[in-house]
C-alpha atoms as a PDB file:
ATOM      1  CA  UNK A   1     -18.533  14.874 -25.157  1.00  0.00           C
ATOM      2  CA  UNK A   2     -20.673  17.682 -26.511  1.00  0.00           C
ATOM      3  CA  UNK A   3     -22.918  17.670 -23.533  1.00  0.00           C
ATOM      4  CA  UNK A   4     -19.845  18.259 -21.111  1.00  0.00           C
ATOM      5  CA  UNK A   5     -19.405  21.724 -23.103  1.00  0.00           C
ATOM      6  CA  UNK A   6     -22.788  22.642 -23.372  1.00  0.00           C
ATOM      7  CA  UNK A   7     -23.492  22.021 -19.829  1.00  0.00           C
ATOM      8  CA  UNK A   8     -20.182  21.868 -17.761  1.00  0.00           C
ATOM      9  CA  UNK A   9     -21.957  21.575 -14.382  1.00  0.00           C
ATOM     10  CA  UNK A  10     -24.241  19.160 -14.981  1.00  0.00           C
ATOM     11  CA  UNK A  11     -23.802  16.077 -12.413  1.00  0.00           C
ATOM     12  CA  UNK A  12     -22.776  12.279 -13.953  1.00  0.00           C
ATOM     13  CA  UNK A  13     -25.786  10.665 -12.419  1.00  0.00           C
ATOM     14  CA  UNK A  14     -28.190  13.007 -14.879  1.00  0.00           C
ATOM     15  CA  UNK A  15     -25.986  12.640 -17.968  1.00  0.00           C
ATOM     16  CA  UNK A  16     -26.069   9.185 -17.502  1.00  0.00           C
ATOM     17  CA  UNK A  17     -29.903   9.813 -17.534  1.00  0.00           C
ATOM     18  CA  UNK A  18     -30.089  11.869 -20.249  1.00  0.00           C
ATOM     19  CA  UNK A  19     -27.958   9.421 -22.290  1.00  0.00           C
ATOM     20  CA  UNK A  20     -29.067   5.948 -21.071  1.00  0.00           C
ATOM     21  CA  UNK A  21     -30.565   4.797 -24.651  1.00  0.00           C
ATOM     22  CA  UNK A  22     -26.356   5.645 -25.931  1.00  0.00           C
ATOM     23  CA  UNK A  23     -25.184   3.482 -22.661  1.00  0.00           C
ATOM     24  CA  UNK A  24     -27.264   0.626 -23.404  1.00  0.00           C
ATOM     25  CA  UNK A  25     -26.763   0.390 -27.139  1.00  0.00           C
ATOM     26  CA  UNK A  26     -22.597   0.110 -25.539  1.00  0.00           C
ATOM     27  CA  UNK A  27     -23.782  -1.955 -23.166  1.00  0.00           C
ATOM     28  CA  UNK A  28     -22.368   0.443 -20.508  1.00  0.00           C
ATOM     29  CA  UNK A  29     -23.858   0.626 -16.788  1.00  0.00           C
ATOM     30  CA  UNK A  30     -23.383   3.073 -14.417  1.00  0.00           C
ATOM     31  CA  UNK A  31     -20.433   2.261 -12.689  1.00  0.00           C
ATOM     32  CA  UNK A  32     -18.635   2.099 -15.958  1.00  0.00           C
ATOM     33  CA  UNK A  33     -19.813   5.076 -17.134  1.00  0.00           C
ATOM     34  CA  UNK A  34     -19.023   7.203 -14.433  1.00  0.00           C
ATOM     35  CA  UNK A  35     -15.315   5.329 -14.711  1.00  0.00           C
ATOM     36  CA  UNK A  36     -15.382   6.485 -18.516  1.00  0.00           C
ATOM     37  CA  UNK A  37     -16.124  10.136 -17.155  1.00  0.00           C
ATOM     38  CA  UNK A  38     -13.265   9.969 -14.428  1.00  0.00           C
ATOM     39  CA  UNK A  39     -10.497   8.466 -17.223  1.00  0.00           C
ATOM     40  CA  UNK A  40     -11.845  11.333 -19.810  1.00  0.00           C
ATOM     41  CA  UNK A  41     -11.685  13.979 -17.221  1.00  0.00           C
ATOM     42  CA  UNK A  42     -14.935  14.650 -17.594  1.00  0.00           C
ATOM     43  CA  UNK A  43     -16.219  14.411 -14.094  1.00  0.00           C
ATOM     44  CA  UNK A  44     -17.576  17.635 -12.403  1.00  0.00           C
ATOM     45  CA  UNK A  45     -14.809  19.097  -9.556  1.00  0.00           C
ATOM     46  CA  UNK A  46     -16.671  19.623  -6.638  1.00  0.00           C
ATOM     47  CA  UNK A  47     -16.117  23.766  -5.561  1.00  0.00           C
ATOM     48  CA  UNK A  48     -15.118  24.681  -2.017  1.00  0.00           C
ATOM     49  CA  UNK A  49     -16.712  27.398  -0.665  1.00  0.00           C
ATOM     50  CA  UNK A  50     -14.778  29.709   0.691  1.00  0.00           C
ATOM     51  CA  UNK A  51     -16.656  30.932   3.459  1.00  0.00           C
ATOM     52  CA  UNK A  52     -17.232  27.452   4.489  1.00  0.00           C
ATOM     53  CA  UNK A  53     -15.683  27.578   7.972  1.00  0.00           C
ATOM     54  CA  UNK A  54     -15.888  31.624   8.149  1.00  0.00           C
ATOM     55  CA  UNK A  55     -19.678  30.569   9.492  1.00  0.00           C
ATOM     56  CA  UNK A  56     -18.366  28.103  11.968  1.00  0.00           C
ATOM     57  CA  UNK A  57     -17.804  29.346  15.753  1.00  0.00           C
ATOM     58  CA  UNK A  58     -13.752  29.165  16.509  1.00  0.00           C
ATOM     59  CA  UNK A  59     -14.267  28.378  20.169  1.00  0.00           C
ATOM     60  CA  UNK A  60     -17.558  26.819  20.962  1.00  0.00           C
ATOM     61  CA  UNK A  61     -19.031  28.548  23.995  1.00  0.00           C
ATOM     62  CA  UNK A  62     -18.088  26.818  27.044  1.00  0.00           C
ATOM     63  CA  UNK A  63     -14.349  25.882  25.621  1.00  0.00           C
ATOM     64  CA  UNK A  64     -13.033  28.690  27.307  1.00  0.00           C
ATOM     65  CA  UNK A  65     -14.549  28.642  30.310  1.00  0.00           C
ATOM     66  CA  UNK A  66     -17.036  31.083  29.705  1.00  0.00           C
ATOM     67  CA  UNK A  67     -20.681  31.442  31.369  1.00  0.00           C
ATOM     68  CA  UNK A  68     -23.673  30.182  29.289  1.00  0.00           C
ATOM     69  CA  UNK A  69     -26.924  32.523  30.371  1.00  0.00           C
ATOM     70  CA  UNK A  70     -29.767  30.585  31.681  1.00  0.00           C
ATOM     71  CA  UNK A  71     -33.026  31.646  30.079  1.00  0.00           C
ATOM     72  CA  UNK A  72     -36.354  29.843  30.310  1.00  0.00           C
ATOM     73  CA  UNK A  73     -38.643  30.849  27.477  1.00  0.00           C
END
């Protein structure tokens, strides 16, 4: 698909939108469409982040038997 180069992040749901008159002259819904995209290889791969769990604490407090401080603000 020449939109798939020209754009190779664009989602399925907004190519679908941008080429709705094309799927209705096939008489192609969603669903099928995004099933064309999957057998074509054509669907977006979703990135993982790499720092994705860097930001997450390794022991929440209180898992170690630490002392929370009491404040009252």
């Amino acid at each position: 698909m020449e939109i798939r180069r020209q754009h190779p992040r664009m989602g399925g749901k907004k190519m679908y939108y941008l080429l709705r008159d094309l799927a209705k002259e096939l008489h192609t819904g969603r669903d099928k469409f995004f099933e064309i995209l999957k057998e074509s290889d054509l669907l977006v791969k979703k990135k993982v982040s790499v720092f994705a769990n860097a930001q997450a604490p390794r022991h929440p407090a209180g898992s170690q038997g630490d002392v929370l401080p009491v404040t009252n603000h």
